[in-house]
C-alpha atoms as a PDB file:
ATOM      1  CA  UNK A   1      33.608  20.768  -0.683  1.00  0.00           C
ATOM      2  CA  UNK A   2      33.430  18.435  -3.561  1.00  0.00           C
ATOM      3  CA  UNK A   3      33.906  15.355  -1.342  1.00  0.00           C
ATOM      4  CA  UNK A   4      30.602  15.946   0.871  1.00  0.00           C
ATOM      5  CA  UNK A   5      28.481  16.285  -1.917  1.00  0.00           C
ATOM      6  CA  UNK A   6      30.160  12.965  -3.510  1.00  0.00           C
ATOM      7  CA  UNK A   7      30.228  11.089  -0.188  1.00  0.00           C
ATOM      8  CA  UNK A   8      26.486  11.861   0.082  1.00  0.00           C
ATOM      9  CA  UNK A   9      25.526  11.184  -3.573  1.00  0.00           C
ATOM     10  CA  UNK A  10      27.185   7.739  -3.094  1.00  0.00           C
ATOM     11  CA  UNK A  11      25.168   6.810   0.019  1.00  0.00           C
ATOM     12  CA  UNK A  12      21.796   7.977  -1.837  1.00  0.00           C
ATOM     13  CA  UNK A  13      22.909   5.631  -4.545  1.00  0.00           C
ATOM     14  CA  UNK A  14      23.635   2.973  -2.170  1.00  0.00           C
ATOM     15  CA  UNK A  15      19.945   3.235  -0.549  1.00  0.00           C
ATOM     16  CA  UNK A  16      18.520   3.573  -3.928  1.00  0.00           C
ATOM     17  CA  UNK A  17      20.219  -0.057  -4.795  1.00  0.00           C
ATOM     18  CA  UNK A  18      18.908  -1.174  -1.652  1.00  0.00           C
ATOM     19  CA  UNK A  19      15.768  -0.417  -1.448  1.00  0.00           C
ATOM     20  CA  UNK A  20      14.091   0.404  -4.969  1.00  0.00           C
ATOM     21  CA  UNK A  21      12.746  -2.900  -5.609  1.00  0.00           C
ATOM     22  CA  UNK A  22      11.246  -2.837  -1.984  1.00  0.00           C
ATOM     23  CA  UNK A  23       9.826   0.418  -2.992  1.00  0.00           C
ATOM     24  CA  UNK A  24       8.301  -0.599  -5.576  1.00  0.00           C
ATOM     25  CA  UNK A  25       6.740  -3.469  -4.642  1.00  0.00           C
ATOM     26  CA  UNK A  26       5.251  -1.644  -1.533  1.00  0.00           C
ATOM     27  CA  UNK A  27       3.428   0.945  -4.274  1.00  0.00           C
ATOM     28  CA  UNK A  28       2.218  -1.927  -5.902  1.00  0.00           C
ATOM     29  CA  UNK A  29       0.513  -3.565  -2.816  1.00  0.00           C
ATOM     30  CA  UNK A  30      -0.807  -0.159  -1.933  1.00  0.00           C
ATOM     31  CA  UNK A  31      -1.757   0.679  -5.411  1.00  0.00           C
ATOM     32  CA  UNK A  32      -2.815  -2.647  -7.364  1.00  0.00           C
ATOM     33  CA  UNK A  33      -1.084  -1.279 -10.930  1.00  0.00           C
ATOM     34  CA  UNK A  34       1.888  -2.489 -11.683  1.00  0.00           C
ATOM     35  CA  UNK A  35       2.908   0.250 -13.890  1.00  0.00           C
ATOM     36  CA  UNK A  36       2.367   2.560 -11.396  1.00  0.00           C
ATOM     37  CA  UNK A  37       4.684   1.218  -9.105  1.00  0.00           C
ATOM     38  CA  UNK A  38       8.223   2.050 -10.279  1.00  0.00           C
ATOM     39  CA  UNK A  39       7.078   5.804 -11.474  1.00  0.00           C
ATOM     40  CA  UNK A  40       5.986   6.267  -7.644  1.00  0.00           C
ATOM     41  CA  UNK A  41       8.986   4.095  -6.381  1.00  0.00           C
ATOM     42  CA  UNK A  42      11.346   6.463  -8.645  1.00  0.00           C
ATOM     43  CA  UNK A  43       9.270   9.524  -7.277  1.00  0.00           C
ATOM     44  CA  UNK A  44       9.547   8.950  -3.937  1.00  0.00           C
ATOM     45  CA  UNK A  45      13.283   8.559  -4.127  1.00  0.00           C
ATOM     46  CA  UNK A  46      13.224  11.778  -6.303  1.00  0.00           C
ATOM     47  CA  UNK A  47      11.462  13.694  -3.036  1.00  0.00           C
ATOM     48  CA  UNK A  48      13.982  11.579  -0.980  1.00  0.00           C
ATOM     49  CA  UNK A  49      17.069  13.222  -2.193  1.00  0.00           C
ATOM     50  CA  UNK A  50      15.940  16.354  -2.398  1.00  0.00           C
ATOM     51  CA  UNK A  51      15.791  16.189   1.033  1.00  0.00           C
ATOM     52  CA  UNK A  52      18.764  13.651   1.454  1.00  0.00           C
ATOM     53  CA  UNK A  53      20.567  15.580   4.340  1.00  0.00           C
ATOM     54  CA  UNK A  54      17.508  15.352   6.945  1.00  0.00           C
ATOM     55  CA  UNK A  55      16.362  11.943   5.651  1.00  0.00           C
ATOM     56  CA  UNK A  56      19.935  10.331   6.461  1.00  0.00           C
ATOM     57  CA  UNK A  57      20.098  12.143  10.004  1.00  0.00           C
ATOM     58  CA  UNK A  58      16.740  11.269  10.966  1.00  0.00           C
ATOM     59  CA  UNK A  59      18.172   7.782  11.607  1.00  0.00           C
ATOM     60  CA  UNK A  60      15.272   5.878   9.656  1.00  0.00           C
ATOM     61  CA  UNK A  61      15.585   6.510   5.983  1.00  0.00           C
ATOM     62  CA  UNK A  62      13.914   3.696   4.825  1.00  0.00           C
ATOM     63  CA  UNK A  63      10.987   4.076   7.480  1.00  0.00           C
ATOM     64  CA  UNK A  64      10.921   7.797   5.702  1.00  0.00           C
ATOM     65  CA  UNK A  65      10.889   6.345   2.029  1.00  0.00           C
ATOM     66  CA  UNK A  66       7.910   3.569   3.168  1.00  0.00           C
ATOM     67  CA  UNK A  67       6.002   6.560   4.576  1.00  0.00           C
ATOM     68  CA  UNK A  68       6.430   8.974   1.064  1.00  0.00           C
ATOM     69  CA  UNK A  69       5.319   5.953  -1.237  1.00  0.00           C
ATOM     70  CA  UNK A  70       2.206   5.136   1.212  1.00  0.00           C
ATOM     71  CA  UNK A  71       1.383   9.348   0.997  1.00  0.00           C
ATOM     72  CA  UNK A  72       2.201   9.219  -2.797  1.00  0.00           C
ATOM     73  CA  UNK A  73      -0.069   5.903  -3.193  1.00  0.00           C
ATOM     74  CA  UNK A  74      -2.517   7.391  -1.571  1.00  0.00           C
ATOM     75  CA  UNK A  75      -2.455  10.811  -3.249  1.00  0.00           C
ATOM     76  CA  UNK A  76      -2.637   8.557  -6.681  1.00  0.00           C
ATOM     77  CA  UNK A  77      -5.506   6.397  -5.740  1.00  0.00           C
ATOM     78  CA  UNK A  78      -7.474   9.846  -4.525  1.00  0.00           C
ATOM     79  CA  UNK A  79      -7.110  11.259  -8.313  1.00  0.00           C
ATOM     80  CA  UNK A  80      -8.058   7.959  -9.550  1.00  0.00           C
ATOM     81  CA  UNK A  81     -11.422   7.733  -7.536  1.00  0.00           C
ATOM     82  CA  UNK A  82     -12.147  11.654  -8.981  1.00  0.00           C
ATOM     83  CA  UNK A  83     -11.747  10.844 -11.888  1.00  0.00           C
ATOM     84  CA  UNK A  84     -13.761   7.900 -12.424  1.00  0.00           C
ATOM     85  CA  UNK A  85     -16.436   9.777 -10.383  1.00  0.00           C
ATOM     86  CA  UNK A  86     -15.883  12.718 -13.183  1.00  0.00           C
ATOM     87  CA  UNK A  87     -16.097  10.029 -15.871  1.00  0.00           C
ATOM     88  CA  UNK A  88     -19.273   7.706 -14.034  1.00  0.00           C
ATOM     89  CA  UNK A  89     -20.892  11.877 -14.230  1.00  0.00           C
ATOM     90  CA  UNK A  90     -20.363  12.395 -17.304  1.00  0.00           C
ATOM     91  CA  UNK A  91     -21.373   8.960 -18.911  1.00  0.00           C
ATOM     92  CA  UNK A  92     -24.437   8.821 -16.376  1.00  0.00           C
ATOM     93  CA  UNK A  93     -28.310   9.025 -18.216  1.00  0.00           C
ATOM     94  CA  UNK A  94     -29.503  12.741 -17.638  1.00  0.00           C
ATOM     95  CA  UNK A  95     -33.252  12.930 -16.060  1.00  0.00           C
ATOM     96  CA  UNK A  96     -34.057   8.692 -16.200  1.00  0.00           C
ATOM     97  CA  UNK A  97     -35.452   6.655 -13.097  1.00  0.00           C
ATOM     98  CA  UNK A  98     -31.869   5.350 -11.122  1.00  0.00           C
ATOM     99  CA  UNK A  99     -32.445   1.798 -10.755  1.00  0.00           C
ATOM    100  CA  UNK A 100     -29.051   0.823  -9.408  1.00  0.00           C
ATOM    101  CA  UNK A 101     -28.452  -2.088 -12.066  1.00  0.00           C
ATOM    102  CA  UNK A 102     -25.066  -0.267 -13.408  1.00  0.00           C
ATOM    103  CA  UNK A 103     -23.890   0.208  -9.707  1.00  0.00           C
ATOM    104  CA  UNK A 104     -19.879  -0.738  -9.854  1.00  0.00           C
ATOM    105  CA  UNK A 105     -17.856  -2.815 -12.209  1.00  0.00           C
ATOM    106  CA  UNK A 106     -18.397  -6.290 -12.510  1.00  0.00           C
ATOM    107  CA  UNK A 107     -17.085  -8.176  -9.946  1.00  0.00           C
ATOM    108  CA  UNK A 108     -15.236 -12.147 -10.750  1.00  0.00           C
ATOM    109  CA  UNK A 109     -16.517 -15.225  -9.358  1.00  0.00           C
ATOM    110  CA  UNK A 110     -13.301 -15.818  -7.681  1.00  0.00           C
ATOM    111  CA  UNK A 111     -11.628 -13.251  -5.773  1.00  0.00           C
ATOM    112  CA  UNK A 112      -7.646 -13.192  -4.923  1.00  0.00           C
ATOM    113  CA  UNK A 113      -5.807 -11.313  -2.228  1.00  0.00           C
ATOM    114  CA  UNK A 114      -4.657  -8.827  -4.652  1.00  0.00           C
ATOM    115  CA  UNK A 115      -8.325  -7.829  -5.860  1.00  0.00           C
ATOM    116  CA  UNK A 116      -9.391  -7.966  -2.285  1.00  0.00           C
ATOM    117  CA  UNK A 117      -6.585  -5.453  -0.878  1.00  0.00           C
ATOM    118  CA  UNK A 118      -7.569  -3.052  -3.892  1.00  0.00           C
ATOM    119  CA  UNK A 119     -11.134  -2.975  -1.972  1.00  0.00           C
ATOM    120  CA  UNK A 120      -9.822  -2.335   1.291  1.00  0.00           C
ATOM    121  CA  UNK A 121     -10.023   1.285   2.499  1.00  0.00           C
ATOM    122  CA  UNK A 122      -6.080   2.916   1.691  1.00  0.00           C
ATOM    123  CA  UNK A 123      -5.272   2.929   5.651  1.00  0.00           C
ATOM    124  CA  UNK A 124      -6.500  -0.591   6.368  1.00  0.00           C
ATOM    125  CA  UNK A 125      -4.757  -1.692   2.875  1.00  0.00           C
ATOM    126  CA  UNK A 126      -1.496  -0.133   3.989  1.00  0.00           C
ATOM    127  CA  UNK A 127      -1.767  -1.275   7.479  1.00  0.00           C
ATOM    128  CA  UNK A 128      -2.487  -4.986   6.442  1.00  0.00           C
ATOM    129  CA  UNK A 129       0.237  -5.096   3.624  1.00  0.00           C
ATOM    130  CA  UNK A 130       2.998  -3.800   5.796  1.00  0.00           C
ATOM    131  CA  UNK A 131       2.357  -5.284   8.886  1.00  0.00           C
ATOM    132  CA  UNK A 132       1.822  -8.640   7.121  1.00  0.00           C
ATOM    133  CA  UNK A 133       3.865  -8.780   4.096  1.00  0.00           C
ATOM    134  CA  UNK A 134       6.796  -6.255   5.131  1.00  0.00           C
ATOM    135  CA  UNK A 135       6.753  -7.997   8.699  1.00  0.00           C
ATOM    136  CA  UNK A 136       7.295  -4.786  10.134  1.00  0.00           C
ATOM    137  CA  UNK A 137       6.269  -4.423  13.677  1.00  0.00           C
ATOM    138  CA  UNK A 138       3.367  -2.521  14.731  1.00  0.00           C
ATOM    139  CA  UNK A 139       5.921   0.976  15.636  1.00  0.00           C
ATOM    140  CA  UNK A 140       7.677   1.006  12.093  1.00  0.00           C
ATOM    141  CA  UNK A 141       4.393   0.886  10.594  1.00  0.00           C
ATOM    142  CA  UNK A 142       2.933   3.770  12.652  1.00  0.00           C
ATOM    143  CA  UNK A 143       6.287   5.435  11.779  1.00  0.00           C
ATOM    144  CA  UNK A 144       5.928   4.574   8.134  1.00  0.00           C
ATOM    145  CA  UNK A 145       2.127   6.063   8.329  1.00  0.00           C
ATOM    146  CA  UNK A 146       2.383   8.532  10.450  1.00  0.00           C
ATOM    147  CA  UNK A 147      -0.284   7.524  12.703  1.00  0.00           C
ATOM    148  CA  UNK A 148      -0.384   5.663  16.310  1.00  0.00           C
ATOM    149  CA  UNK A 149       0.507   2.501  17.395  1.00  0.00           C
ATOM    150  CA  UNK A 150      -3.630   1.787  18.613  1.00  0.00           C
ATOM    151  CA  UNK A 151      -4.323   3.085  15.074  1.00  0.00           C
ATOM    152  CA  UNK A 152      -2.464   0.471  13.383  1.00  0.00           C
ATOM    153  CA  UNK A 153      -3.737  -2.344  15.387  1.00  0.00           C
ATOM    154  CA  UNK A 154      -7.208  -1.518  15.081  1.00  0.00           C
ATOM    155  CA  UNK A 155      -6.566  -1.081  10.999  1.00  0.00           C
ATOM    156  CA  UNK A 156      -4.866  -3.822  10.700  1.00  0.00           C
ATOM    157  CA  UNK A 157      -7.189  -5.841  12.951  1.00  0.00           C
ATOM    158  CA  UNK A 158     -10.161  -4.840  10.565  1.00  0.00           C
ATOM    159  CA  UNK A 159      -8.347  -4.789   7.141  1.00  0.00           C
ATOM    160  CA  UNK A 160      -7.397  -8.858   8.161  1.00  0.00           C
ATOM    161  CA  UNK A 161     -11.521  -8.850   9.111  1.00  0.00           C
ATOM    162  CA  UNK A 162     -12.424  -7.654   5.995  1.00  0.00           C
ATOM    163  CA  UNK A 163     -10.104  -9.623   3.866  1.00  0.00           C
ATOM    164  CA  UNK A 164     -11.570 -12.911   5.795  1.00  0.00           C
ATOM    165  CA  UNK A 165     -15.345 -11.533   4.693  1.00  0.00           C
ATOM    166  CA  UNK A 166     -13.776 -10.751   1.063  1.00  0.00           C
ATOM    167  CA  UNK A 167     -11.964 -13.807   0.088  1.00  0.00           C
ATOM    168  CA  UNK A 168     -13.787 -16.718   2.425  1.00  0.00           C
ATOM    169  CA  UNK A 169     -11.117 -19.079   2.585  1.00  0.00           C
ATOM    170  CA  UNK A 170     -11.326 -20.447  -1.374  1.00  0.00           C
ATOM    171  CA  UNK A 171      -7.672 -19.025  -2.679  1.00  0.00           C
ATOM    172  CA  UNK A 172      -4.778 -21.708  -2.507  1.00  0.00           C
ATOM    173  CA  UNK A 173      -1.791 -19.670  -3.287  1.00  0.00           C
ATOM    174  CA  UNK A 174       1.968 -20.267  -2.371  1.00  0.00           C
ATOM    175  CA  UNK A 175       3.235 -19.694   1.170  1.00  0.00           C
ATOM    176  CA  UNK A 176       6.188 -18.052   0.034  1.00  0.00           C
ATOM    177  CA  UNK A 177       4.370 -15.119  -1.713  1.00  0.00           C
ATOM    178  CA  UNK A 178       3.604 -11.684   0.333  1.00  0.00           C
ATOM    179  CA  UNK A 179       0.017 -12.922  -0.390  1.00  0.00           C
ATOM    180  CA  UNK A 180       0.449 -15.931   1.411  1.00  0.00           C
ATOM    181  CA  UNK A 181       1.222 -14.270   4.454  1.00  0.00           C
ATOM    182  CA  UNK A 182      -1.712 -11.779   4.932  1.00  0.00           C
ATOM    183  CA  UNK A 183      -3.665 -15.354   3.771  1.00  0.00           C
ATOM    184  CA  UNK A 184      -1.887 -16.676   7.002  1.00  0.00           C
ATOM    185  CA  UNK A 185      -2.800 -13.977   8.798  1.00  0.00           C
ATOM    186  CA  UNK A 186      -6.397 -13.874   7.976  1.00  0.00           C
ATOM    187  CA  UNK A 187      -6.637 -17.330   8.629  1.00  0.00           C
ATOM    188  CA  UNK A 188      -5.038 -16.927  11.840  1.00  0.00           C
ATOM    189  CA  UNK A 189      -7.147 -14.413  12.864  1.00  0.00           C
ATOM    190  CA  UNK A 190     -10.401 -16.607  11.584  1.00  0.00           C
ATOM    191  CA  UNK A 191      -9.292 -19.100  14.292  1.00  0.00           C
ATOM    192  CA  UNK A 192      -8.871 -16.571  17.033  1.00  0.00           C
ATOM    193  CA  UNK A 193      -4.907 -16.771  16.525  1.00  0.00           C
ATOM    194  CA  UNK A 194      -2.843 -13.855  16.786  1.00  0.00           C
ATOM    195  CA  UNK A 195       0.006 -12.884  14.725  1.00  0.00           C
END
């Protein structure tokens, strides 16, 4: 009896060594905050092996982990956006003409790919960052996301769009960087490439 629940504790620790960092860095993209990252990495393996058994017999276990930081990444940016609707209510003048002047946060000359994925929609931001700088094909990622295959093209087909509109070819960066290669792909798709 002892042995199962060893064997199986090793093989979670195994996939935790494996895959953590990649977790991680995936809540990052999603998210933007670096500090973040690791609590939802570490949460997401939490939920993962509480649930260990069906995870490892559903034959993609990291596919499942990808899909529970995207849903916890999502859940976390959703409380963020109440809240700083809560705060923008709270702090807003009471019974004055609205003249728009104070409409969002100011916004930097110079935009990276980082800033610019923050402003893309959650689904298009997860869609772009995992088809693009995870390389995974368009079926993981509608595995990962729990949507369709048509979804994901069409997401990622727009998030690349908007990224083009967003950063308008200014940003050198290194080609070996996960930013590079959504760079790569927006440039790609500015050309009428395909990737």
């Amino acid at each position: 009896m002892g042995t199962a629940v060893d064997d199986a504790a090793a093989e979670f620790h195994a996939f935790f060594e494996a895959h953590y960092a990649e977790l991680a860095r995936l809540a990052h993209l999603l998210t933007g905050e670096a500090d973040a990252a690791d609590d939802l990495a570490a949460d997401a393996l939490l939920a993962l092996w509480h649930r260990w058994d069906r995870v490892r017999e559903a034959g993609h276990p990291v596919a499942y982990a990808r899909g529970v930081v995207a849903n916890l990444a999502r859940t976390r940016i959703r409380s963020a956006v109440r809240e700083r609707r809560r705060i923008a209510l709270f702090w807003a003048p009471r019974g004055g003409a609205d003249d728009g002047a104070a409409e969002g946060p100011d916004v930097p000359a110079v935009v990276d790919v980082q800033e610019a994925l923050r402003r893309l929609p959650f689904r298009k931001r997860a869609c772009v960052v995992l088809r693009h700088a995870f390389d995974l094909s368009e079926r993981d990622t509608s595995l990962v996301l729990g949507i369709s295959v048509g979804t994901v093209k069409s997401q990622t087909s727009r998030g690349v769009a908007e990224l083009q509109r967003m950063l308008g070819g200014v940003l050198p960066i290194r080609p070996e960087t996960p930013a590079a290669r959504v760079r790569v792909a927006v440039a790609a798709q500015r050309s009428g490439g395909d990737r």
